[in-house]
Structures are given as structure tokens and as C-alpha cells.
PDB file of N, CA and C in Angstrom:
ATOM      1  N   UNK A   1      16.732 -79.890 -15.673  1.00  0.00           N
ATOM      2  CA  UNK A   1      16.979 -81.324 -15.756  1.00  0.00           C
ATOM      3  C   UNK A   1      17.662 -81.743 -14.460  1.00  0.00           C
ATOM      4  N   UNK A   2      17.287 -83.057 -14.225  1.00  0.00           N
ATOM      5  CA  UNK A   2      18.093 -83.503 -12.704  1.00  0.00           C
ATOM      6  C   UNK A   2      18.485 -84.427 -13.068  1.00  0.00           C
ATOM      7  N   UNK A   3      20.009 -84.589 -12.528  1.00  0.00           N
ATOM      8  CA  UNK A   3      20.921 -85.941 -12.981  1.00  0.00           C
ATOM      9  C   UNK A   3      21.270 -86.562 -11.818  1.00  0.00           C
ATOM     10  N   UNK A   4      22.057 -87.320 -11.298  1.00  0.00           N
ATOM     11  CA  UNK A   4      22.661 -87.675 -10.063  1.00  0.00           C
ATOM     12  C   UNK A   4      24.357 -88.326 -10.313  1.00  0.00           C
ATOM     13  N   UNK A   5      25.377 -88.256  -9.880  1.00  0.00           N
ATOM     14  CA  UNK A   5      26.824 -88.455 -10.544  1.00  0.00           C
ATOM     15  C   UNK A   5      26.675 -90.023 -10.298  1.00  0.00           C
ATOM     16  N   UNK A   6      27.742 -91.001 -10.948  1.00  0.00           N
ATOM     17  CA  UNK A   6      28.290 -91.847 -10.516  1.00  0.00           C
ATOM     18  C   UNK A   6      29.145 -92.114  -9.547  1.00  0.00           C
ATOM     19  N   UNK A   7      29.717 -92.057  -9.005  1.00  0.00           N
ATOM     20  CA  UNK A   7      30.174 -92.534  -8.562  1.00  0.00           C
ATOM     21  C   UNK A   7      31.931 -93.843  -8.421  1.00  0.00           C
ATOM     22  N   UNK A   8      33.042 -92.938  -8.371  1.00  0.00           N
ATOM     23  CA  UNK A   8      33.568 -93.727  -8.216  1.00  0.00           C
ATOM     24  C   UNK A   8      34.362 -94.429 -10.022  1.00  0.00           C
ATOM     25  N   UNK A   9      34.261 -93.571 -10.688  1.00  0.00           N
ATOM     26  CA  UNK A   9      34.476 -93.998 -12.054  1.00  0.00           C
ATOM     27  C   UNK A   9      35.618 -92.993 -12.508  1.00  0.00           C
ATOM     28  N   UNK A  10      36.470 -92.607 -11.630  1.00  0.00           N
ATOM     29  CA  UNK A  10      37.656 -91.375 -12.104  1.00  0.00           C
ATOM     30  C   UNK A  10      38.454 -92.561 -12.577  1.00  0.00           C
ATOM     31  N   UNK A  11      38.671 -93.468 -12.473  1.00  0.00           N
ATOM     32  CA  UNK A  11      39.688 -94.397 -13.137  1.00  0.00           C
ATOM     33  C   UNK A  11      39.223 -94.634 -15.037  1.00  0.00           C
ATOM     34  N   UNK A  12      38.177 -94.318 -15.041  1.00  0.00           N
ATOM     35  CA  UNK A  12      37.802 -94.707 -16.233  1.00  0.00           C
ATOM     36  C   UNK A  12      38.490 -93.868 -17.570  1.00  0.00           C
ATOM     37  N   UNK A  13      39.133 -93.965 -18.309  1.00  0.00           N
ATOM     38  CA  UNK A  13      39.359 -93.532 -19.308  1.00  0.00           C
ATOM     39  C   UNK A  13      38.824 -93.646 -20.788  1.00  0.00           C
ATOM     40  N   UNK A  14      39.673 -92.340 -21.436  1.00  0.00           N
ATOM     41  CA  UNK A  14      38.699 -92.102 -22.759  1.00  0.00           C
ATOM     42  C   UNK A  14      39.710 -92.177 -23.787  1.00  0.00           C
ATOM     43  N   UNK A  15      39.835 -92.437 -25.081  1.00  0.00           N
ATOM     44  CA  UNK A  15      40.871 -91.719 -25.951  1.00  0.00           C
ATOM     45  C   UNK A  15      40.425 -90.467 -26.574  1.00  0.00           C
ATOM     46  N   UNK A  16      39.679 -89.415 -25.831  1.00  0.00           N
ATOM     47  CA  UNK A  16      39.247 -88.277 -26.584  1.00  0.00           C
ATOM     48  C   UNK A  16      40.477 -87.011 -25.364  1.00  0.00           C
ATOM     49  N   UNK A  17      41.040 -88.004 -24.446  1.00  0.00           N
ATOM     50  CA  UNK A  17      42.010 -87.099 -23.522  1.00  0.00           C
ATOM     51  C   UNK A  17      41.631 -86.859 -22.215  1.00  0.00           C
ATOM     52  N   UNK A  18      40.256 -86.294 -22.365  1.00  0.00           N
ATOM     53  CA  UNK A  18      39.582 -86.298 -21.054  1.00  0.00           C
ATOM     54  C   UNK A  18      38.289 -86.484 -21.284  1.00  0.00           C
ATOM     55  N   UNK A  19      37.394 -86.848 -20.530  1.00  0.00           N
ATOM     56  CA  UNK A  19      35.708 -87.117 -20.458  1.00  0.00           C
ATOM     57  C   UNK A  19      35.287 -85.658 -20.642  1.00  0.00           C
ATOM     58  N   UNK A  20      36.146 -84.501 -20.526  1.00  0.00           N
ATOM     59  CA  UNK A  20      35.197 -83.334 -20.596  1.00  0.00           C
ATOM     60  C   UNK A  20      35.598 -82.797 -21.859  1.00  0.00           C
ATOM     61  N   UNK A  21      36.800 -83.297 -22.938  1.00  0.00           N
ATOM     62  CA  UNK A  21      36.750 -83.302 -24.336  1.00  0.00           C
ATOM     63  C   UNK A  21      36.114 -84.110 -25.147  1.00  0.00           C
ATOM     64  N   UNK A  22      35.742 -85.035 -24.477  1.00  0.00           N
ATOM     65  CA  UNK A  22      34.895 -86.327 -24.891  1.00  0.00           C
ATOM     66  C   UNK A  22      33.770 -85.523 -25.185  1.00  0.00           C
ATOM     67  N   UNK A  23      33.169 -84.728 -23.935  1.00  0.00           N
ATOM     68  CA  UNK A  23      31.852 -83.976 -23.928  1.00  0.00           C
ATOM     69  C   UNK A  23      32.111 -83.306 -25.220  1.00  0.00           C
ATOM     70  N   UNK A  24      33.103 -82.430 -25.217  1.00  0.00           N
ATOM     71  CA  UNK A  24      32.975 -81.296 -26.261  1.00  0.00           C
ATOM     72  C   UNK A  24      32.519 -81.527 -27.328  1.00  0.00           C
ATOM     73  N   UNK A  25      33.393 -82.943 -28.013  1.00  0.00           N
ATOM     74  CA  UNK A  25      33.462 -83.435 -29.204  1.00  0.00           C
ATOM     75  C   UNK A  25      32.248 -83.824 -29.336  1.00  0.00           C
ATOM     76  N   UNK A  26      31.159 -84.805 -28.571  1.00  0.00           N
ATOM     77  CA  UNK A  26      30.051 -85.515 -29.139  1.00  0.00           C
ATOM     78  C   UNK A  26      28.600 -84.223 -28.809  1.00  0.00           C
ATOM     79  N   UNK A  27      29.159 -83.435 -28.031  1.00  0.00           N
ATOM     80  CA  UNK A  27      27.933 -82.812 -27.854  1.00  0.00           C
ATOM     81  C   UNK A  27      27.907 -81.478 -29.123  1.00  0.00           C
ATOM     82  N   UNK A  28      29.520 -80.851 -29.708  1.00  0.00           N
ATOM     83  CA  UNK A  28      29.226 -79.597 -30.050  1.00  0.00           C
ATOM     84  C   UNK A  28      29.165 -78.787 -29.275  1.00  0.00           C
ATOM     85  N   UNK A  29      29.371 -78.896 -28.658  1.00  0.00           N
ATOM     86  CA  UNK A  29      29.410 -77.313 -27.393  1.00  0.00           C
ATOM     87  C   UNK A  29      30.266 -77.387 -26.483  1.00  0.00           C
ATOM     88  N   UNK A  30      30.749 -76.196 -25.797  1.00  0.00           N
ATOM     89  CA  UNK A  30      31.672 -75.657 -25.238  1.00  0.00           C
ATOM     90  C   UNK A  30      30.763 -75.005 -23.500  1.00  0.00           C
ATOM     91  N   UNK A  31      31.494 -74.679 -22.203  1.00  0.00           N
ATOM     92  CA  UNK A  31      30.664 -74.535 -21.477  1.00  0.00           C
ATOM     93  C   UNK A  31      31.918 -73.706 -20.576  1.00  0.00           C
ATOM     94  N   UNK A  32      31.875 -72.563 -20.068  1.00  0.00           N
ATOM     95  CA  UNK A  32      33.012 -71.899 -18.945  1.00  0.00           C
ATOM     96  C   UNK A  32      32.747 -71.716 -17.878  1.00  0.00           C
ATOM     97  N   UNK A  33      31.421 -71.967 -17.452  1.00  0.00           N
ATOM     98  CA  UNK A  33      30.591 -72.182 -15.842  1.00  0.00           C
ATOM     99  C   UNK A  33      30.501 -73.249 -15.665  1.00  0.00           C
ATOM    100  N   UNK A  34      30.336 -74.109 -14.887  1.00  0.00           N
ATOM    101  CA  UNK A  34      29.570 -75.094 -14.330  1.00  0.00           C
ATOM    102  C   UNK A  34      27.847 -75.044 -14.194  1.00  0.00           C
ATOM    103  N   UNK A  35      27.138 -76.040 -15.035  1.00  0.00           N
ATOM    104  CA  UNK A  35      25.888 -75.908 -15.398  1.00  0.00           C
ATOM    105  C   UNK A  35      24.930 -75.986 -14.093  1.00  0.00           C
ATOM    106  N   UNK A  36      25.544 -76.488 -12.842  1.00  0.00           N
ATOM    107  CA  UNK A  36      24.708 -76.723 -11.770  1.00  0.00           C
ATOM    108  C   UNK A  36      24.160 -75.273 -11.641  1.00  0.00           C
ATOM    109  N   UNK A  37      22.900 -75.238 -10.892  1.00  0.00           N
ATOM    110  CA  UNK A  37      22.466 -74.193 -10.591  1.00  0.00           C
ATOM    111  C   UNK A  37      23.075 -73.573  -9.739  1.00  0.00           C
ATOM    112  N   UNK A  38      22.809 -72.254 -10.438  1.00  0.00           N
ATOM    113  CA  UNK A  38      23.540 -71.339  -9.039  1.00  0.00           C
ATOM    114  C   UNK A  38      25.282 -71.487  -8.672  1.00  0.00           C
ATOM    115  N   UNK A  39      25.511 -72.032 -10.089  1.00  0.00           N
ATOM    116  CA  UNK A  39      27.037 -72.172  -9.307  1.00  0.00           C
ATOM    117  C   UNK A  39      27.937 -71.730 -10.548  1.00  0.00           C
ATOM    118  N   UNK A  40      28.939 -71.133 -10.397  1.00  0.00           N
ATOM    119  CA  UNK A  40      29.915 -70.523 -11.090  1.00  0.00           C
ATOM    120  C   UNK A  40      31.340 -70.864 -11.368  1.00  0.00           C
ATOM    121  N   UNK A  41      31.507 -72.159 -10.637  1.00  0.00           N
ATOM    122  CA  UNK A  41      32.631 -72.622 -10.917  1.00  0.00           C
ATOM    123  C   UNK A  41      33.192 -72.672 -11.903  1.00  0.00           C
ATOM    124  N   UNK A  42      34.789 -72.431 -11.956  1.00  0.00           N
ATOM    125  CA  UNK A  42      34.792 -73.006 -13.579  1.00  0.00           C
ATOM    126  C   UNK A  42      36.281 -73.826 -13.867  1.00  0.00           C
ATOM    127  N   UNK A  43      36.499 -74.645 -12.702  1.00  0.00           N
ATOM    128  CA  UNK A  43      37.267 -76.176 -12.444  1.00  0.00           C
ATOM    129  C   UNK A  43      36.478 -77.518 -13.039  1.00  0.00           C
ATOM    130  N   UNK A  44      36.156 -77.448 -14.511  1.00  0.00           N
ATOM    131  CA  UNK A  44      35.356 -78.326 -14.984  1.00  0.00           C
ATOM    132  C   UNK A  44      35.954 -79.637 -15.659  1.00  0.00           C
ATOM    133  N   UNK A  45      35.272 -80.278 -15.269  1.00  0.00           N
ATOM    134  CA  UNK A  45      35.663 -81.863 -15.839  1.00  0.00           C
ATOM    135  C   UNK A  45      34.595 -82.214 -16.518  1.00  0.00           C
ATOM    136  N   UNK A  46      34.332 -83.573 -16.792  1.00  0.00           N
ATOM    137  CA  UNK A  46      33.744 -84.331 -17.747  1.00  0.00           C
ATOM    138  C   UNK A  46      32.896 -85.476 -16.994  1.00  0.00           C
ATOM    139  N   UNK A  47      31.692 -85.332 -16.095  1.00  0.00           N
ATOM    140  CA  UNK A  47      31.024 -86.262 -15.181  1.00  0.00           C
ATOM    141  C   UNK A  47      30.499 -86.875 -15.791  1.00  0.00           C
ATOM    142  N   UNK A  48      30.817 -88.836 -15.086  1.00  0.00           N
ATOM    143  CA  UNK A  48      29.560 -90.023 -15.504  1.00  0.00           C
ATOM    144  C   UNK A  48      28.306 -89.258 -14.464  1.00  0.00           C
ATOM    145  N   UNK A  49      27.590 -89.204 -15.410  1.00  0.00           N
ATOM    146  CA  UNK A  49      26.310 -88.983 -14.592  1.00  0.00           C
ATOM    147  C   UNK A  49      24.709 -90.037 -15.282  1.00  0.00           C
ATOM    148  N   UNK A  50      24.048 -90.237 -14.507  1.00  0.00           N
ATOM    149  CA  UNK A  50      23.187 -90.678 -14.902  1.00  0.00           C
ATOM    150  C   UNK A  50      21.490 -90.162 -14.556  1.00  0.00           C
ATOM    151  N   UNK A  51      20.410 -90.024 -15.374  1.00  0.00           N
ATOM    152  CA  UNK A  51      19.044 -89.147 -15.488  1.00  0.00           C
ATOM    153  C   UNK A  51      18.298 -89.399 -13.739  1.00  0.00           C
ATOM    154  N   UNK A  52      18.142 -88.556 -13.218  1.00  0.00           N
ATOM    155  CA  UNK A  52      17.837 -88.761 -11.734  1.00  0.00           C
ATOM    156  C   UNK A  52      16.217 -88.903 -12.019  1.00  0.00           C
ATOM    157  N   UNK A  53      15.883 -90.092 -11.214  1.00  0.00           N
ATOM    158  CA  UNK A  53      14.372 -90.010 -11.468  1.00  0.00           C
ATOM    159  C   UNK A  53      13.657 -90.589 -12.562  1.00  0.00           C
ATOM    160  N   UNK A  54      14.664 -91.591 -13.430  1.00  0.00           N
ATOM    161  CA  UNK A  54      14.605 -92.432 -14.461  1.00  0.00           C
ATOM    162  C   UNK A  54      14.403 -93.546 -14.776  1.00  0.00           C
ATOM    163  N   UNK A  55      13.895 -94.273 -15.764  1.00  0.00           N
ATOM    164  CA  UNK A  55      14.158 -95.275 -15.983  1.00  0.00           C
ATOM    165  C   UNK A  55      15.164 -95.667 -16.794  1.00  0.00           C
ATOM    166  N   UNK A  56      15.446 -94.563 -17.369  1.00  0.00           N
ATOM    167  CA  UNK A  56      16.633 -94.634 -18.162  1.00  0.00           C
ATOM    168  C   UNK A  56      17.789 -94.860 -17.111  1.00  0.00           C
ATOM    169  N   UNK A  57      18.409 -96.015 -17.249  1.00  0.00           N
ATOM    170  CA  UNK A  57      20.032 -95.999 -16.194  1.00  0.00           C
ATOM    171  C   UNK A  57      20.972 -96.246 -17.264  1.00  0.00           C
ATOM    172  N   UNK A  58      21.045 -95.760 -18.377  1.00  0.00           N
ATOM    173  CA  UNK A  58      22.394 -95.305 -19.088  1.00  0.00           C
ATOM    174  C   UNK A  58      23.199 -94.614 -18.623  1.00  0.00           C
ATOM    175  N   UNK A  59      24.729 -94.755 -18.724  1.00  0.00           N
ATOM    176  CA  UNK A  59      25.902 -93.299 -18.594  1.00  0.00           C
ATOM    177  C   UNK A  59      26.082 -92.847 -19.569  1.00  0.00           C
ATOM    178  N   UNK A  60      26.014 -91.280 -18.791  1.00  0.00           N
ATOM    179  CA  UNK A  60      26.372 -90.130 -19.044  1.00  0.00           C
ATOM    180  C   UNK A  60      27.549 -89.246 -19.048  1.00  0.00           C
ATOM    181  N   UNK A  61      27.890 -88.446 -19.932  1.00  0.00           N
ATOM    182  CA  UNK A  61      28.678 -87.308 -19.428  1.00  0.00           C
ATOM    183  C   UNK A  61      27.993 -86.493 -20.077  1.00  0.00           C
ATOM    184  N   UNK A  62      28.964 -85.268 -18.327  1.00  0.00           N
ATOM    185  CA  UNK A  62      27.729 -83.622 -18.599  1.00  0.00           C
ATOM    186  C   UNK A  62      29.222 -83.442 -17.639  1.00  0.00           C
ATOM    187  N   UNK A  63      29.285 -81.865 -18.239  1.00  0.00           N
ATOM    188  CA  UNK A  63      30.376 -80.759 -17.294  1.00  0.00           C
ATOM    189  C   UNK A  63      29.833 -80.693 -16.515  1.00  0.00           C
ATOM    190  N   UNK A  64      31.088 -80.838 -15.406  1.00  0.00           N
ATOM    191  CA  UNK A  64      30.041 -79.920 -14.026  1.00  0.00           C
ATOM    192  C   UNK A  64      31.496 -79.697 -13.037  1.00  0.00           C
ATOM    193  N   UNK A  65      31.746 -78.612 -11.992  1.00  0.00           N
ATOM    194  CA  UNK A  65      32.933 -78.569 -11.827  1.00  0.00           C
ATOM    195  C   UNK A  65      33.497 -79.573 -10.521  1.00  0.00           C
ATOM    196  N   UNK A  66      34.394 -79.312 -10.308  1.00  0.00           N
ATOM    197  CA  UNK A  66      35.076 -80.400  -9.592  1.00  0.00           C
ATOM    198  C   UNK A  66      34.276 -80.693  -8.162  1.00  0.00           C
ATOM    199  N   UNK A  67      33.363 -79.678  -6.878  1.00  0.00           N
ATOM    200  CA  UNK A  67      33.038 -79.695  -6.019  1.00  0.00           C
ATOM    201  C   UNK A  67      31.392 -80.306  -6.249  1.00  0.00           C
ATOM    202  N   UNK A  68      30.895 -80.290  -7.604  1.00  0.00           N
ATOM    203  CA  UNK A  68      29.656 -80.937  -8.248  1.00  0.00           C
ATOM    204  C   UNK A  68      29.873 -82.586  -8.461  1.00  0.00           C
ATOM    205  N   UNK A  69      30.868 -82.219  -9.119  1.00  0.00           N
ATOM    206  CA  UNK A  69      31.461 -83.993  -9.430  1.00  0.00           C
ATOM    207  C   UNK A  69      31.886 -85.092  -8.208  1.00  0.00           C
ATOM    208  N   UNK A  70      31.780 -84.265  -7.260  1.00  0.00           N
ATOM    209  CA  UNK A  70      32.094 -85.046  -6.188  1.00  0.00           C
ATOM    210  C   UNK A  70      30.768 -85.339  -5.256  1.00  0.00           C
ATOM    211  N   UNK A  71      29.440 -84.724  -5.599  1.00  0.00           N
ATOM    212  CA  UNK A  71      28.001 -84.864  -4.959  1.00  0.00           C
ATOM    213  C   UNK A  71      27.473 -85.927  -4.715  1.00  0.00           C
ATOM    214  N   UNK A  72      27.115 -86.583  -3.984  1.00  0.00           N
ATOM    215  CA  UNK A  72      26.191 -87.577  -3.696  1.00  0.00           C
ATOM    216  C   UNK A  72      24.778 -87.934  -4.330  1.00  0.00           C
ATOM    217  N   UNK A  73      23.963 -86.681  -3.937  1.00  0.00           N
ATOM    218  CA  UNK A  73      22.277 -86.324  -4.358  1.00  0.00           C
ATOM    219  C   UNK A  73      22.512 -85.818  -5.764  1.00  0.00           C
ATOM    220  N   UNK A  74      20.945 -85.699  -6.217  1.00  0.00           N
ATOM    221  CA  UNK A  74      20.710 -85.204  -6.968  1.00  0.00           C
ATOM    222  C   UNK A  74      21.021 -83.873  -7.464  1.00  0.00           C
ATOM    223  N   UNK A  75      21.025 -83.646  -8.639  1.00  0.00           N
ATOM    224  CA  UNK A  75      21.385 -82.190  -8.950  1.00  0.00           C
ATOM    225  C   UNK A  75      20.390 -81.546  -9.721  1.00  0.00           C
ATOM    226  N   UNK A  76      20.330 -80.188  -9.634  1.00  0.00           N
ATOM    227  CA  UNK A  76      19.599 -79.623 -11.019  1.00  0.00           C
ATOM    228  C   UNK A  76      20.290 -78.783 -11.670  1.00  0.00           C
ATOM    229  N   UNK A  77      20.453 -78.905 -12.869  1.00  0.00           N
ATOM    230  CA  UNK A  77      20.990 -78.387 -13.993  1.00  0.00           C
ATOM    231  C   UNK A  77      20.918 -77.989 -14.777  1.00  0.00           C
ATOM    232  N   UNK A  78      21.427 -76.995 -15.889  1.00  0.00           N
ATOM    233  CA  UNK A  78      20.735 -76.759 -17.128  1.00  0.00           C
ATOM    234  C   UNK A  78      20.551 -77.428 -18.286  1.00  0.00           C
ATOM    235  N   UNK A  79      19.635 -77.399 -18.828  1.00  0.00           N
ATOM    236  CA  UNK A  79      19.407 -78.235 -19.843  1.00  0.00           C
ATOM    237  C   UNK A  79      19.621 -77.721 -21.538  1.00  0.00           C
ATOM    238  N   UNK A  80      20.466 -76.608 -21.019  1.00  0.00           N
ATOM    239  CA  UNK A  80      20.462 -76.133 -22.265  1.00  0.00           C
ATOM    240  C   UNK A  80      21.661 -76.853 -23.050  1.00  0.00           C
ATOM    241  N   UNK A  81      22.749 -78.038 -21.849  1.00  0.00           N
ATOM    242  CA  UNK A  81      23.661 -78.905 -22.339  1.00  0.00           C
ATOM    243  C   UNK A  81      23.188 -80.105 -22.587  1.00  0.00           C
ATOM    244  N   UNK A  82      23.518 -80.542 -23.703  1.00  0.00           N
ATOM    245  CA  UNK A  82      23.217 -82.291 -23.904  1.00  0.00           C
ATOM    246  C   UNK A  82      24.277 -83.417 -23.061  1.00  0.00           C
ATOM    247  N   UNK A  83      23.440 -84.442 -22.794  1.00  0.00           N
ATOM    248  CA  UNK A  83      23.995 -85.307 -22.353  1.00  0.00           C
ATOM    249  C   UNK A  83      25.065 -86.045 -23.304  1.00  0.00           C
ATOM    250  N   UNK A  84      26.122 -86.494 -22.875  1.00  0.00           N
ATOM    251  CA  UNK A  84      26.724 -87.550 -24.623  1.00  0.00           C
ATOM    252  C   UNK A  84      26.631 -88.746 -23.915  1.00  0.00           C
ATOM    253  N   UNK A  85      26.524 -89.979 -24.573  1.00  0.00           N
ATOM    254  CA  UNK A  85      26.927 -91.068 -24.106  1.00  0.00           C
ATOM    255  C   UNK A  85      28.133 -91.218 -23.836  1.00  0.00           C
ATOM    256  N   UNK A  86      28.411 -91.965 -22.282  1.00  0.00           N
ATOM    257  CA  UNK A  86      30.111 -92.683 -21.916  1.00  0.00           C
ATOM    258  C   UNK A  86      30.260 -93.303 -22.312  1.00  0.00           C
ATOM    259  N   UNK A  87      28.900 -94.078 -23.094  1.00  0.00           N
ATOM    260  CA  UNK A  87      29.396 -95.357 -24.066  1.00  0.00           C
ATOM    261  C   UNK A  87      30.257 -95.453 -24.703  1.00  0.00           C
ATOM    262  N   UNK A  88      31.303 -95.611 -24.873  1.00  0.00           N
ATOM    263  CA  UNK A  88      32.504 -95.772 -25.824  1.00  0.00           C
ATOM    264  C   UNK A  88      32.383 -96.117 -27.036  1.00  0.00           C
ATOM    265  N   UNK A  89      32.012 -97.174 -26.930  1.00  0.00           N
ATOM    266  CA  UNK A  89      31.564 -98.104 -28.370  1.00  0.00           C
ATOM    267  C   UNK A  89      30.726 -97.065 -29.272  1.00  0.00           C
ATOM    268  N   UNK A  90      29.890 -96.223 -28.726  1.00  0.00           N
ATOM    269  CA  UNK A  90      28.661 -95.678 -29.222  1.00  0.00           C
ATOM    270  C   UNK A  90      29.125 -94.131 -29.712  1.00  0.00           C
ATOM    271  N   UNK A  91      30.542 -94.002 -29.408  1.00  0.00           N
ATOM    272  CA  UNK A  91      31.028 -92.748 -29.720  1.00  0.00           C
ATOM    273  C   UNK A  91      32.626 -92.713 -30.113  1.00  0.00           C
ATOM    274  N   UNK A  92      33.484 -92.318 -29.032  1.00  0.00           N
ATOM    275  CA  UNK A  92      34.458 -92.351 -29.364  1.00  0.00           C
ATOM    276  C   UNK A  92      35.541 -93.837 -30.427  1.00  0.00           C
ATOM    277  N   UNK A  93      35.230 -94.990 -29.765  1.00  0.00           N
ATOM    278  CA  UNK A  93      35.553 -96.025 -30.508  1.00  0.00           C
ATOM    279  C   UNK A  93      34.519 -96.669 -31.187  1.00  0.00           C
ATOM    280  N   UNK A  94      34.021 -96.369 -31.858  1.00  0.00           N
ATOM    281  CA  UNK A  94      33.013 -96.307 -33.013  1.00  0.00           C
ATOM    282  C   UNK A  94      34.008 -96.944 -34.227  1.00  0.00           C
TER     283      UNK A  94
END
């Protein structure tokens, strides 16, 4: 799967604590690498990301570690993680 980050959205907050417990909670899963390919990091946060190559322009969060979260381009990733919505409304303040 290829995503591309946002950009510029570290101010944004969650009441789940962090965007990468946010992940935990709506996706069910847990992650100790960083999903980018080829990469092993495991300084992981909770990235707005959005579907690279889409028409879909919804936000996203997906783990990915701190030197990922800071990318410009596109990424490829595994897909064996689900995306959750950043939507708020649509999850956490539900």
C-alpha cells in the first residue's frame, strides 16, 4: 500500500493520549517496527497520512516511526495494518 504523510498536523490532538493509541484502539492491533519498508525503527508515533494515488483524500492514521513521519513523498508500506480514521467524530468522540 502507498500512503503519503500530512503534513504539518503535530499540533493536532486526540483524547485517546496519542494518535498512535488512537491507532491501537480503532484498529485492534499493536505494531513494534515501523511498517515502512525496509525499515526497523521502532520510535513510533501515530501519522495523519493520507492514500497516495487516490481519490480518496480522507485522514488517516497509520504507525510509522519518527524519521517516516517526517517524509515528504510517498511511501510504501505494509498493508497488513489498517488505516483508522483521524476523524474524530467518526471514532474517538463518537
Amino acid at each position: 500500500m502507498k500512503i503519503k504523510n500530512i503534513n504539518g498536523t503535530s499540533q493536532t490532538k486526540c483524547v485517546c493520549g496519542s494518535w498512535l493509541k488512537h491507532w491501537e484502539k480503532f484498529s485492534g492491533q499493536t505494531v513494534t517496527y515501523c511498517p515502512a519498508m525496509g525499515c526497523m525503527n521502532k520510535d513510533l508515533v501515530g501519522a495523519h497520512v493520507q492514500k497516495a494515488s487516490s481519490s480518496d483524500d480522507k485522514w488517516y492514521i497509520y504507525p510509522l516511526c519518527s524519521a517516516h513521519n517526517q517524509s515528504t513523498g510517498e511511501l510504501e508500506v505494509s498493508d497488513s495494518y489498517k488505516l483508522v480514521s483521524a476523524n474524530k467524530k467518526e471514532t474517538c468522540e463518537k
